[in-house]
PDB file of N, CA and C in Angstrom:
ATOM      1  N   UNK A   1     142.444  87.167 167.172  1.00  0.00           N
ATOM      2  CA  UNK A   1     143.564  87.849 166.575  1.00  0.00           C
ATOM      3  C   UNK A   1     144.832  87.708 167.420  1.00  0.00           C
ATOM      4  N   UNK A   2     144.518  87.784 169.218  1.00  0.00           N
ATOM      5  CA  UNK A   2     146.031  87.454 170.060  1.00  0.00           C
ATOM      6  C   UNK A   2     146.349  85.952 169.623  1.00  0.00           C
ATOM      7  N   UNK A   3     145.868  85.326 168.913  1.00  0.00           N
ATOM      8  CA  UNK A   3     145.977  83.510 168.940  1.00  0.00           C
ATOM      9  C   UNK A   3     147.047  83.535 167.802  1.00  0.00           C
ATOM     10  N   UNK A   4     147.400  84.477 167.052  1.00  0.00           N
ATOM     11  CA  UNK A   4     147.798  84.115 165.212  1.00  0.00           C
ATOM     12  C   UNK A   4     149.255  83.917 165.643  1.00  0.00           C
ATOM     13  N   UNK A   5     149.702  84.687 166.510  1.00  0.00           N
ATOM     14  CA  UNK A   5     151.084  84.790 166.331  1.00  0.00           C
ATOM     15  C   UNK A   5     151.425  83.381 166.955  1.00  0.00           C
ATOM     16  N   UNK A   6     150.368  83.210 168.370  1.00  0.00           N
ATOM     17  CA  UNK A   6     151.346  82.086 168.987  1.00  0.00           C
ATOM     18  C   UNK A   6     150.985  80.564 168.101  1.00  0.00           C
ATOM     19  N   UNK A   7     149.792  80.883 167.327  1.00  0.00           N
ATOM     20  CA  UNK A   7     149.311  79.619 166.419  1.00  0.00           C
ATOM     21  C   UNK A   7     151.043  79.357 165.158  1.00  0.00           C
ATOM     22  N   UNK A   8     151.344  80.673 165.118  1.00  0.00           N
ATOM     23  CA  UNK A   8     152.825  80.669 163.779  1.00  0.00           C
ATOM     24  C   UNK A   8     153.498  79.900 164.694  1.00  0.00           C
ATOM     25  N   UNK A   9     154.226  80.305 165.634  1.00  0.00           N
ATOM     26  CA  UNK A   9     155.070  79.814 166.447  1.00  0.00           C
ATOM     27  C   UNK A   9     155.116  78.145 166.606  1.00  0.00           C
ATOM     28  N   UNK A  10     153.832  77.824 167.128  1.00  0.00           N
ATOM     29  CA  UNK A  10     153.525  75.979 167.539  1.00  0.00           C
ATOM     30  C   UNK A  10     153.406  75.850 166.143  1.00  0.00           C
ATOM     31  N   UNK A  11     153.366  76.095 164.391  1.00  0.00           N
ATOM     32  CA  UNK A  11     153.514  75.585 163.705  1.00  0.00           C
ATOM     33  C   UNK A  11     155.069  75.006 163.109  1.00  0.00           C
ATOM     34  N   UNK A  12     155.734  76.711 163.725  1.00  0.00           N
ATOM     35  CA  UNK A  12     156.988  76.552 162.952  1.00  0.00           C
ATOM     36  C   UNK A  12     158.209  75.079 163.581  1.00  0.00           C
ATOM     37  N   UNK A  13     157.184  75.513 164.853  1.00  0.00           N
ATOM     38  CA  UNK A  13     158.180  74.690 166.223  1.00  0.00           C
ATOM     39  C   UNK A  13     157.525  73.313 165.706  1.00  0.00           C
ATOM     40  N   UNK A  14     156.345  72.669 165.477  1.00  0.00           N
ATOM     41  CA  UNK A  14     156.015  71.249 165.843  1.00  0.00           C
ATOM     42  C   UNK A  14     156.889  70.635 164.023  1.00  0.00           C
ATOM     43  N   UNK A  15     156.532  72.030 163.242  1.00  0.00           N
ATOM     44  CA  UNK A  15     156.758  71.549 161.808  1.00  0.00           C
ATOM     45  C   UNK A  15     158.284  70.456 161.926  1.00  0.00           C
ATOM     46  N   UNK A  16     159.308  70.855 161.842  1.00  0.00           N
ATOM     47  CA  UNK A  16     160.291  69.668 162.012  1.00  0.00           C
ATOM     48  C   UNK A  16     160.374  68.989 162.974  1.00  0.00           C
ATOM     49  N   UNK A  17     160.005  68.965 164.085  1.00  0.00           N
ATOM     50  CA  UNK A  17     159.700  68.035 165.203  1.00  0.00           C
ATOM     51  C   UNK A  17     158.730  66.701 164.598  1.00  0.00           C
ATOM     52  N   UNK A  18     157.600  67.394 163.924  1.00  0.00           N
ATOM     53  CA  UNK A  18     157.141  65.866 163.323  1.00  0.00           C
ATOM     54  C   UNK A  18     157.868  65.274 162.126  1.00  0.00           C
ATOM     55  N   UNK A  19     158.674  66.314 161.393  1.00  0.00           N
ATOM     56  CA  UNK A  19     158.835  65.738 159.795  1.00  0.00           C
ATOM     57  C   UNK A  19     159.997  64.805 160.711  1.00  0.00           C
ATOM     58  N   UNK A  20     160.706  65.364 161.396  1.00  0.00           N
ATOM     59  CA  UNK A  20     162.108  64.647 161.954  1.00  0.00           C
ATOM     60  C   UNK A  20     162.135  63.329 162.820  1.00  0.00           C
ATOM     61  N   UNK A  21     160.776  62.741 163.030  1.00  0.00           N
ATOM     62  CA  UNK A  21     159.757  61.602 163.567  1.00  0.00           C
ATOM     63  C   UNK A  21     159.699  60.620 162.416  1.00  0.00           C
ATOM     64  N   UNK A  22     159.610  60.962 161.263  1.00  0.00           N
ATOM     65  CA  UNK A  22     159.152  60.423 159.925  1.00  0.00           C
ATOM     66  C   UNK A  22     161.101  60.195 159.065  1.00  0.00           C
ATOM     67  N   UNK A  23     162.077  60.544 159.536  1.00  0.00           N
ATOM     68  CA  UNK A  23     162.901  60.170 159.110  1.00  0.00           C
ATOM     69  C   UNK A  23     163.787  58.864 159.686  1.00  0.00           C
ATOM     70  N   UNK A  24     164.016  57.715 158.989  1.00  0.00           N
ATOM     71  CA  UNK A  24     164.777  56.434 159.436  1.00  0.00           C
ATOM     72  C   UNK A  24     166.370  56.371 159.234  1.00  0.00           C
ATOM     73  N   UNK A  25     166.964  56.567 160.066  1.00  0.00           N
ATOM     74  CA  UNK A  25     168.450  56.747 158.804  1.00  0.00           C
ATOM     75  C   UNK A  25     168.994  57.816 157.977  1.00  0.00           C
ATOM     76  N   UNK A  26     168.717  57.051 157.074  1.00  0.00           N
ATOM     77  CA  UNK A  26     169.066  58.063 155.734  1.00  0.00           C
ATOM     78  C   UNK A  26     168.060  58.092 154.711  1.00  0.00           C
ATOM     79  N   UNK A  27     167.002  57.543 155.153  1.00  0.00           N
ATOM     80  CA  UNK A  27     165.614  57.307 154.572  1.00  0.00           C
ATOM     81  C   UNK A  27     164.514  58.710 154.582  1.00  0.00           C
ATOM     82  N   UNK A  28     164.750  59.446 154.213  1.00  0.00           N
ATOM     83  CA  UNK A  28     164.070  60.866 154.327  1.00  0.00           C
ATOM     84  C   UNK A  28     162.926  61.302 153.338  1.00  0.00           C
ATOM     85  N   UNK A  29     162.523  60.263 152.626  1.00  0.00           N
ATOM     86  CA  UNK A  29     161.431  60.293 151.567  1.00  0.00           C
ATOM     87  C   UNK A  29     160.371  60.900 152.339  1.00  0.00           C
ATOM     88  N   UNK A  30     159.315  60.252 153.071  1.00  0.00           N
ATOM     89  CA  UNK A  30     158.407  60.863 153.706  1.00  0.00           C
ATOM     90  C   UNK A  30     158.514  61.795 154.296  1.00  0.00           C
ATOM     91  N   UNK A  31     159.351  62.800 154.376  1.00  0.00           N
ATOM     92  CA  UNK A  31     159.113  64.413 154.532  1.00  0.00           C
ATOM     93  C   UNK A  31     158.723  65.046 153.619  1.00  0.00           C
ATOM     94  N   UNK A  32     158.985  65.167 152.320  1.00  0.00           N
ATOM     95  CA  UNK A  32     158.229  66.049 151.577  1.00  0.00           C
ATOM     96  C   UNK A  32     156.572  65.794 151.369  1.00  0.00           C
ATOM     97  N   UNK A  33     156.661  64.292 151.574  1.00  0.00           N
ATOM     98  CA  UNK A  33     154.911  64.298 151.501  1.00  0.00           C
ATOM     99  C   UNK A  33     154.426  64.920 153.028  1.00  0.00           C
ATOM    100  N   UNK A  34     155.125  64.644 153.771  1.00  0.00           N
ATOM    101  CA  UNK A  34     154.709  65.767 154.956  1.00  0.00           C
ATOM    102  C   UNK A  34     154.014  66.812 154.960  1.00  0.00           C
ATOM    103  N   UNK A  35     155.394  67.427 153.825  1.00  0.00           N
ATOM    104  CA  UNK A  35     154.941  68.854 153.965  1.00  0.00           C
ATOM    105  C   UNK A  35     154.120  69.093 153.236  1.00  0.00           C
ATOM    106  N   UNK A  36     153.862  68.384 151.806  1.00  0.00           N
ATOM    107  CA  UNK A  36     153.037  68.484 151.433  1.00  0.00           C
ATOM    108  C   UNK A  36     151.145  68.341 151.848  1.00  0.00           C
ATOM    109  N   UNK A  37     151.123  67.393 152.649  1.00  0.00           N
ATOM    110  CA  UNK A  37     150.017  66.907 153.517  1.00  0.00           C
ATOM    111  C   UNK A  37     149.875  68.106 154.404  1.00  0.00           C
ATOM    112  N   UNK A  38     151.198  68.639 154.887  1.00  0.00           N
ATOM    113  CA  UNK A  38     150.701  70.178 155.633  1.00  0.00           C
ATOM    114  C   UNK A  38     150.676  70.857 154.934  1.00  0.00           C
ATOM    115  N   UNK A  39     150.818  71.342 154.183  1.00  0.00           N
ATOM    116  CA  UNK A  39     149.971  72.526 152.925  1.00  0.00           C
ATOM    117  C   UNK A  39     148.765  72.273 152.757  1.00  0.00           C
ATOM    118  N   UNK A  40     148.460  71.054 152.351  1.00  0.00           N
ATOM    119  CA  UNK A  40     147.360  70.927 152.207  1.00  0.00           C
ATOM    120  C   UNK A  40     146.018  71.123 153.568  1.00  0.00           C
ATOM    121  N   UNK A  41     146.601  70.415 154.892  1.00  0.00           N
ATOM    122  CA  UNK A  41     145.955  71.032 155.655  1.00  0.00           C
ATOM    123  C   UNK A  41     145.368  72.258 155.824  1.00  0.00           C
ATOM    124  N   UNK A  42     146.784  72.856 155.553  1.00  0.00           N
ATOM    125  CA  UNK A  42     146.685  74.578 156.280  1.00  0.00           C
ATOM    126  C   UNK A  42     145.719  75.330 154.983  1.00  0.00           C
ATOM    127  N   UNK A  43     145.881  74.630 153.563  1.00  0.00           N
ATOM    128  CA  UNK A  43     144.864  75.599 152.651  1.00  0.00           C
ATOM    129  C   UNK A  43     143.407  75.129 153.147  1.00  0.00           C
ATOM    130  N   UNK A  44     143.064  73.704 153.552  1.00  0.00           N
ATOM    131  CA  UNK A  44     141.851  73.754 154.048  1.00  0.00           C
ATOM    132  C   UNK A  44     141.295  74.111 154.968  1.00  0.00           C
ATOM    133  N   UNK A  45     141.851  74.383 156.301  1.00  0.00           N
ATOM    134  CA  UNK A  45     142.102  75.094 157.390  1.00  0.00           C
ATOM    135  C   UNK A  45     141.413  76.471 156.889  1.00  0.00           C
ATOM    136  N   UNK A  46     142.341  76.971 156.206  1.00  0.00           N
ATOM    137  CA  UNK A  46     142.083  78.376 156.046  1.00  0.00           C
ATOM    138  C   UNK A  46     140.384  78.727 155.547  1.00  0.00           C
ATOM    139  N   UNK A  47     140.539  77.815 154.382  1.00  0.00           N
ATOM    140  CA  UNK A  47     139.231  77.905 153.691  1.00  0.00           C
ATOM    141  C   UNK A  47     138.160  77.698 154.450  1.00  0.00           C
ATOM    142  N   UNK A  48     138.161  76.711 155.289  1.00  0.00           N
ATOM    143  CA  UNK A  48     137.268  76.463 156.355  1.00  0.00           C
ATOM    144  C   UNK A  48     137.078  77.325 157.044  1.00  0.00           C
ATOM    145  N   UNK A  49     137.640  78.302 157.952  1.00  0.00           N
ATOM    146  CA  UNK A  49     137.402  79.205 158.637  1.00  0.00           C
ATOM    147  C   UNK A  49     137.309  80.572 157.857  1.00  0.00           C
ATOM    148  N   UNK A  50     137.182  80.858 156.815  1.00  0.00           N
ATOM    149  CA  UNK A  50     136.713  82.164 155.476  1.00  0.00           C
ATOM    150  C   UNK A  50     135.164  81.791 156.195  1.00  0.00           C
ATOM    151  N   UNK A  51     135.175  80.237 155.373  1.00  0.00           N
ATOM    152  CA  UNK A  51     133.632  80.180 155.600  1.00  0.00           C
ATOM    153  C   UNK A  51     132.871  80.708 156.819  1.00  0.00           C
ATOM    154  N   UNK A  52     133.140  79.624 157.595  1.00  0.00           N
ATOM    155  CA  UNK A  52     132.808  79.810 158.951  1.00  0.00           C
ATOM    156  C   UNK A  52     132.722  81.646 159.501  1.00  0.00           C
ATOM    157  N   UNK A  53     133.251  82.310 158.912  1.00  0.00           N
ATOM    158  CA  UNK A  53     133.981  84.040 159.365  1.00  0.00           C
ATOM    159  C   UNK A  53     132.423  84.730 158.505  1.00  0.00           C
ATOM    160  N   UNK A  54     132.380  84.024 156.990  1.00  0.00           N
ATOM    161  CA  UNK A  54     131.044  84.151 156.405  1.00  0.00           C
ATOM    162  C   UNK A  54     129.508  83.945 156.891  1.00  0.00           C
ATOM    163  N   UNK A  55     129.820  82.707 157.565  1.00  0.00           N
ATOM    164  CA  UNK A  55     128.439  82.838 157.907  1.00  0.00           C
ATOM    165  C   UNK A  55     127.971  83.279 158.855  1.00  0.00           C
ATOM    166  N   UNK A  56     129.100  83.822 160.219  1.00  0.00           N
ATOM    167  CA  UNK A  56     128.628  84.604 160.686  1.00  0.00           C
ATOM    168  C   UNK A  56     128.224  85.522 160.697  1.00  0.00           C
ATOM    169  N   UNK A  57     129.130  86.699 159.628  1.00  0.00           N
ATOM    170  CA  UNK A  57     128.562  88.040 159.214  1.00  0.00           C
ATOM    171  C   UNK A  57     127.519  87.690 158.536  1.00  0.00           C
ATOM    172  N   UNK A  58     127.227  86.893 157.826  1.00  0.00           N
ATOM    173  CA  UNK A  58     125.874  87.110 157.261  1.00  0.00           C
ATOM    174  C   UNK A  58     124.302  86.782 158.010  1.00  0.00           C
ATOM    175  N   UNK A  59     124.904  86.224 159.039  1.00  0.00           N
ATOM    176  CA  UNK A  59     123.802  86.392 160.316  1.00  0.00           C
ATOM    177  C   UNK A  59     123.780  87.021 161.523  1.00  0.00           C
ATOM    178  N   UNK A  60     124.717  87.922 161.145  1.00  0.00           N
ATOM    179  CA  UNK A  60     124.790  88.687 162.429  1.00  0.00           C
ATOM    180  C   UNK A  60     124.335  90.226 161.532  1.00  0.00           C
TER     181      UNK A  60
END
């Protein structure tokens, strides 16, 4: 639970640090699939660790 806040933080901070890696110019297309690719992470992320949170209570 002390991990959540500083986990927000290194997201909010790395989030344009990488999209801003992925821009050429004036070529800025591949950021929205970025972000999109990080949404998608973070919903599986999440889901993954529900589980994981599940099967412990159910064996403990």
């Amino acid at each position: 639970m002390l991990l959540v806040p500083a986990a927000q933080l290194f997201g909010l901070a790395i989030g344009p640090v990488a999209a801003s890696l992925l821009i050429d110019g004036k070529d800025f297309r591949p950021v929205p699939e970025f972000a999109a690719a990080s949404a998608a992470a973070s919903v599986v992320l999440l889901g993954l660790f529900v589980l994981i949170a599940r099967r412990r209570r159910a064996i403990a």
